[in-house]
Protein backbone atom coordinates (compact mmCIF):
# COMPACT_ATOMS: atom_id res chain seq x y z
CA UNK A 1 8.42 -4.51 16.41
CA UNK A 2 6.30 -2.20 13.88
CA UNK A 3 7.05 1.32 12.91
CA UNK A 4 4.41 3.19 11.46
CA UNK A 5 4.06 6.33 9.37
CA UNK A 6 1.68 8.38 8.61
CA UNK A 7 1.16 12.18 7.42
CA UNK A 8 -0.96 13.11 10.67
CA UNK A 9 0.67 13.21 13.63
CA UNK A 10 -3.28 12.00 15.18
CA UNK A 11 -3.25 8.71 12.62
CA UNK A 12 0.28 7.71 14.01
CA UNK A 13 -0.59 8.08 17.78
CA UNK A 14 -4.03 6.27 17.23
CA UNK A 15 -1.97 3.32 15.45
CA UNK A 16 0.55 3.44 18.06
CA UNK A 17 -1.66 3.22 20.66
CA UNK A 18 -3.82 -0.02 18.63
CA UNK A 19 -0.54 -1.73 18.29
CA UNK A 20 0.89 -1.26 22.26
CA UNK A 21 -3.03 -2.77 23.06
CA UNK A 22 -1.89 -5.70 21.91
CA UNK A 23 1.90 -6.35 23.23
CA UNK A 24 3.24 -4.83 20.04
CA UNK A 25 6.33 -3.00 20.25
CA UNK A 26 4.81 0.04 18.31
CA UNK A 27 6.77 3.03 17.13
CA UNK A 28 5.62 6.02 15.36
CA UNK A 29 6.79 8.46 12.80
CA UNK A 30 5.05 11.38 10.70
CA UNK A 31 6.20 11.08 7.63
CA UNK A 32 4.77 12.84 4.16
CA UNK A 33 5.87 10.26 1.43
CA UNK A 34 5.95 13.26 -1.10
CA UNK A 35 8.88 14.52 1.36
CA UNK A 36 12.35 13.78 0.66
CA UNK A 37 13.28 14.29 4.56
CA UNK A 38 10.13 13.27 5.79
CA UNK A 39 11.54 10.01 4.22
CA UNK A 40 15.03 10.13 5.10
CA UNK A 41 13.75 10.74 8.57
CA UNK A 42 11.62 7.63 8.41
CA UNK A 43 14.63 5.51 7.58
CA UNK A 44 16.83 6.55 9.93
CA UNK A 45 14.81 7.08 13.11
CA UNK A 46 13.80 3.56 12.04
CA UNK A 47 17.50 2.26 12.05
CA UNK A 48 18.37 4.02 14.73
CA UNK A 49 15.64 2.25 16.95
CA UNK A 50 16.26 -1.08 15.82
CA UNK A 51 19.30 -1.38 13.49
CA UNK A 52 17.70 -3.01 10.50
CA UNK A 53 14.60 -2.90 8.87
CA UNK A 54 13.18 -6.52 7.62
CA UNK A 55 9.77 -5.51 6.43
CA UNK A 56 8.36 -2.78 3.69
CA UNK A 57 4.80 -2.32 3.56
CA UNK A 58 4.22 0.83 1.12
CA UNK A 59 0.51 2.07 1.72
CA UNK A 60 0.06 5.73 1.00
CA UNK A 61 -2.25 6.68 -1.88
CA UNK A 62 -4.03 8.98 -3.33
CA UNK A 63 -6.76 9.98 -5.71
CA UNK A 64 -7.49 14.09 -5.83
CA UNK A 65 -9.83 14.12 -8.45
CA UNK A 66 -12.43 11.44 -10.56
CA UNK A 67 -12.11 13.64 -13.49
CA UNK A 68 -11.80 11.36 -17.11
CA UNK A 69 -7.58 10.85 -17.64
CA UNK A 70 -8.38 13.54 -20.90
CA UNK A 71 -9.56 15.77 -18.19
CA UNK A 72 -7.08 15.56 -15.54
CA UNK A 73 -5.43 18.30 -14.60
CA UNK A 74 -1.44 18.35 -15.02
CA UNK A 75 -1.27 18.99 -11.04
CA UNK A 76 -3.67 15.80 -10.70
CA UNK A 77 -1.74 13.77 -12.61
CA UNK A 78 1.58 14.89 -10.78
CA UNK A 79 0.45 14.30 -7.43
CA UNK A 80 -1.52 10.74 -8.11
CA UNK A 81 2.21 9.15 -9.87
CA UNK A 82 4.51 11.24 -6.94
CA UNK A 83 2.33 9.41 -3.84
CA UNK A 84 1.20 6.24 -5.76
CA UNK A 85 4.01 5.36 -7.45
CA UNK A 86 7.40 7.40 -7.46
CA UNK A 87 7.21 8.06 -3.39
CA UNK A 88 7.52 3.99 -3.00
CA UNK A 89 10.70 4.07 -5.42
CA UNK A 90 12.15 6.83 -3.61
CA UNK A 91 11.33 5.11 -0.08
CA UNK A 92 12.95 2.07 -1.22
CA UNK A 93 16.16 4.04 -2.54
CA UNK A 94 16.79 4.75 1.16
CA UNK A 95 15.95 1.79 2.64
CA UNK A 96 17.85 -0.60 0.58
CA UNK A 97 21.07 0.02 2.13
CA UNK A 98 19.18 -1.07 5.47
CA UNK A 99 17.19 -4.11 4.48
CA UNK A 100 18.44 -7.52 5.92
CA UNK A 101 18.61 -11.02 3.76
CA UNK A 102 15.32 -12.35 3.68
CA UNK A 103 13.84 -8.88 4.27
CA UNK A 104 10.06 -8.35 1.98
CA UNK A 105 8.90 -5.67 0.01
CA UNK A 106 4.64 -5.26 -0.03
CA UNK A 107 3.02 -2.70 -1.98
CA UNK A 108 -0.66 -2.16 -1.86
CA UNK A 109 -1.98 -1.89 -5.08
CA UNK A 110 -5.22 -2.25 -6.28
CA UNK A 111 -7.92 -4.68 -8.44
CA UNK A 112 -8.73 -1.05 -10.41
CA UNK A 113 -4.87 -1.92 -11.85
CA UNK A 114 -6.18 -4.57 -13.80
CA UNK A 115 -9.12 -2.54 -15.53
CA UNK A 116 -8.66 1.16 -15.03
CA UNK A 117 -12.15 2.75 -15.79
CA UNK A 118 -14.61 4.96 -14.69
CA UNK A 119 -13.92 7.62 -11.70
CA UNK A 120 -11.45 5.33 -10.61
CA UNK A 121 -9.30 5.58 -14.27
CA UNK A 122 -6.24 7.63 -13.45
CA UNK A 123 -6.02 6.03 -10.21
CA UNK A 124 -6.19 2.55 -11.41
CA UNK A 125 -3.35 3.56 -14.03
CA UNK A 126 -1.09 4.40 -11.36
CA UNK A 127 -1.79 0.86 -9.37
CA UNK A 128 -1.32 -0.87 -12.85
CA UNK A 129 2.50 0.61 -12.58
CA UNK A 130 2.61 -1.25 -8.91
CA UNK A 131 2.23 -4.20 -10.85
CA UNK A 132 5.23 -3.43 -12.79
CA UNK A 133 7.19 -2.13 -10.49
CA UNK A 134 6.57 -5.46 -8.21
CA UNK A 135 7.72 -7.63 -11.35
CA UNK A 136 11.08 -4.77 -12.23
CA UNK A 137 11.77 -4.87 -8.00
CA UNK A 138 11.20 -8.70 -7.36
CA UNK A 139 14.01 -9.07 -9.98
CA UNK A 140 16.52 -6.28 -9.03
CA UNK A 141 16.48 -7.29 -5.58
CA UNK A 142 16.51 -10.61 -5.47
CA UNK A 143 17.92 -13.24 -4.07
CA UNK A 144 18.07 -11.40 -0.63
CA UNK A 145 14.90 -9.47 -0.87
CA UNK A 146 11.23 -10.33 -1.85
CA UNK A 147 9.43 -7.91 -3.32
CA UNK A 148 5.00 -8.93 -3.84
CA UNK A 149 1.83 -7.15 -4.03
CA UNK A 150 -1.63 -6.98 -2.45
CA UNK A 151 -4.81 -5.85 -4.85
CA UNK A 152 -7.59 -5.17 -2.50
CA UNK A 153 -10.96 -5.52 -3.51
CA UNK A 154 -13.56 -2.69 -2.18
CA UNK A 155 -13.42 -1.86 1.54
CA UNK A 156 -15.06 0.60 3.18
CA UNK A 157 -12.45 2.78 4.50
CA UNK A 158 -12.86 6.93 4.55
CA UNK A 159 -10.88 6.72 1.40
CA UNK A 160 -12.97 4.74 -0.44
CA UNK A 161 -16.28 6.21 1.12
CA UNK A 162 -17.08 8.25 -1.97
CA UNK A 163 -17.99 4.75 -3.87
CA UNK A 164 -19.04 2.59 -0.25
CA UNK A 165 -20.58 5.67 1.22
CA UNK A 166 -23.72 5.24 -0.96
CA UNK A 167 -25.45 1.81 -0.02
CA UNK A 168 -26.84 1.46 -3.71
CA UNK A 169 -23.61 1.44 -4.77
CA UNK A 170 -22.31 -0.45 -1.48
CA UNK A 171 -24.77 -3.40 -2.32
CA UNK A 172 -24.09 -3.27 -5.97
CA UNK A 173 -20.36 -3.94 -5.33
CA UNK A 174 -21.34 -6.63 -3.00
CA UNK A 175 -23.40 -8.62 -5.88
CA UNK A 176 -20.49 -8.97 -8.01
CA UNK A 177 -18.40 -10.48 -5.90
CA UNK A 178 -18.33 -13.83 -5.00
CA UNK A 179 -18.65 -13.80 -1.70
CA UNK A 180 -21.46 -10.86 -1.46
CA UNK A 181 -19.58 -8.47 0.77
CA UNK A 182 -16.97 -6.00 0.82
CA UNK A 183 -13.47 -6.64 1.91
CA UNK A 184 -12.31 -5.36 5.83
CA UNK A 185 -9.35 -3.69 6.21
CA UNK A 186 -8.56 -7.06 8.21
CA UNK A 187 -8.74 -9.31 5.22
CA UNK A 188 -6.10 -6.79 3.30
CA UNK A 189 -3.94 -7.37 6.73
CA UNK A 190 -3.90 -10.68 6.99
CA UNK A 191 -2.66 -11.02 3.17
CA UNK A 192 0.42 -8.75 3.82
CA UNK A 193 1.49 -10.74 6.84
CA UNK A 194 1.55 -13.64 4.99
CA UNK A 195 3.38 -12.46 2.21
CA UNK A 196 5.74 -10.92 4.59
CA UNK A 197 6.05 -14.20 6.67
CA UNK A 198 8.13 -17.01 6.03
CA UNK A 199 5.18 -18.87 4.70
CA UNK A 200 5.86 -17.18 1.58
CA UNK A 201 9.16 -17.46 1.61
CA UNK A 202 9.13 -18.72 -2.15
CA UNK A 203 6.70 -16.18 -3.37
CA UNK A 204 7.93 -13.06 -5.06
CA UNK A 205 7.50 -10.75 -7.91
CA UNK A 206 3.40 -12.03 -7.40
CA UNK A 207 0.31 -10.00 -6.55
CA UNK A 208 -2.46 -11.52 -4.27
CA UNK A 209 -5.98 -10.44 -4.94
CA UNK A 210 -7.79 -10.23 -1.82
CA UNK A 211 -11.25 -9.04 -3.59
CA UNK A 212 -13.53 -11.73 -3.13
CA UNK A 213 -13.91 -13.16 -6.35
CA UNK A 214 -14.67 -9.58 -7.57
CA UNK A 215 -14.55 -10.03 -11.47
């Protein structure tokens, strides 16, 4: 079974309806991670449905502006820590009680963690505390929970069309890497199911790059 959130009521019946395609039990929730009972609600329509949860995958993002950090605005810089970082600690606060032994903890951070720069600077900050936080978490809630990381490389998703929209830039991107192409938002799928499978079951506090030998 998979519950999935999302602010737009539109994204969570479209995922929903991907999912049930496919002999998934699918269930859907709107939730706003910025939105303390958006996420309470999340939790416990969640527990109510199926009594436990066993798997965390924090997604949400954001990235307002591509101002330089000594340009940022202060209402920038408040919004890109509250979704990209404090909104998965806050998540997690609620869901602890609920998470079975064995259960796994996934953020989606990012390979501009490693080397913020460039439009992607304050953003990139904000992933590099993901990295932290998967190190602080994997420690605080082990044995009984894993807690591990995905960086994704580039893929061209609507959020990252202002870099892959342009196909200078697109083909740029895809010299650098190893494997000369982007990633798919399949690639950054199949990493979090393995780390949430028991194939990784001896992984934690780790982040997977799934760039492509992006440098």
């Amino acid at each position: 079974s998979v519950v999935v959130s999302s602010r737009k009521q539109a994204n969570v019946d479209e995922a929903v309806a991907k999912l049930k395609s496919k002999g998934i039990d699918a269930y859907g929730i709107v939730c706003h991670v910025s939105n303390a009972q958006h996420r309470r609600n999340l939790v416990e329509k969640t527990v109510q449905k199926y009594g436990k949860i066993d798997i965390v995958v924090c997604n949400a993002a954001a990235n307002p502006s591509t101002d330089p950090i000594l340009s940022s605005k202060e209402a920038v810089l408040d919004k890109l820590w509250e979704i990209n970082v404090k909104s998965s600690i806050l998540l997690l606060q609620d869901m602890a009680p609920h998470l079975e032994k064995g259960s796994s903890v996934i953020f989606i951070t990012s390979i501009a963690g490693f080397q913020p720069q460039g439009a992607m600077a304050m953003y990139g900050v904000t992933k590099t505390a993901l990295l932290g936080l998967t190190k602080a978490l994997a420690a605080e809630m082990a044995p009984d929970t894993r807690v591990n990381a995905v960086a994704p490389g580039f893929v061209p998703t609507h959020f990252a069309s202002f870099i892959t929209g342009s196909s200078e830039v697109r083909e740029g991107i895809e010299e650098k890497t190893l494997l000369n192409r982007l990633g798919t938002t399949g690639d950054m799928a199949a990493a979090a199911a393995f780390l949430a499978s028991d194939d990784s079951s001896y992984i934690t506090g780790e982040t997977l790059v799934v760039a492509g030998g992006m440098p």
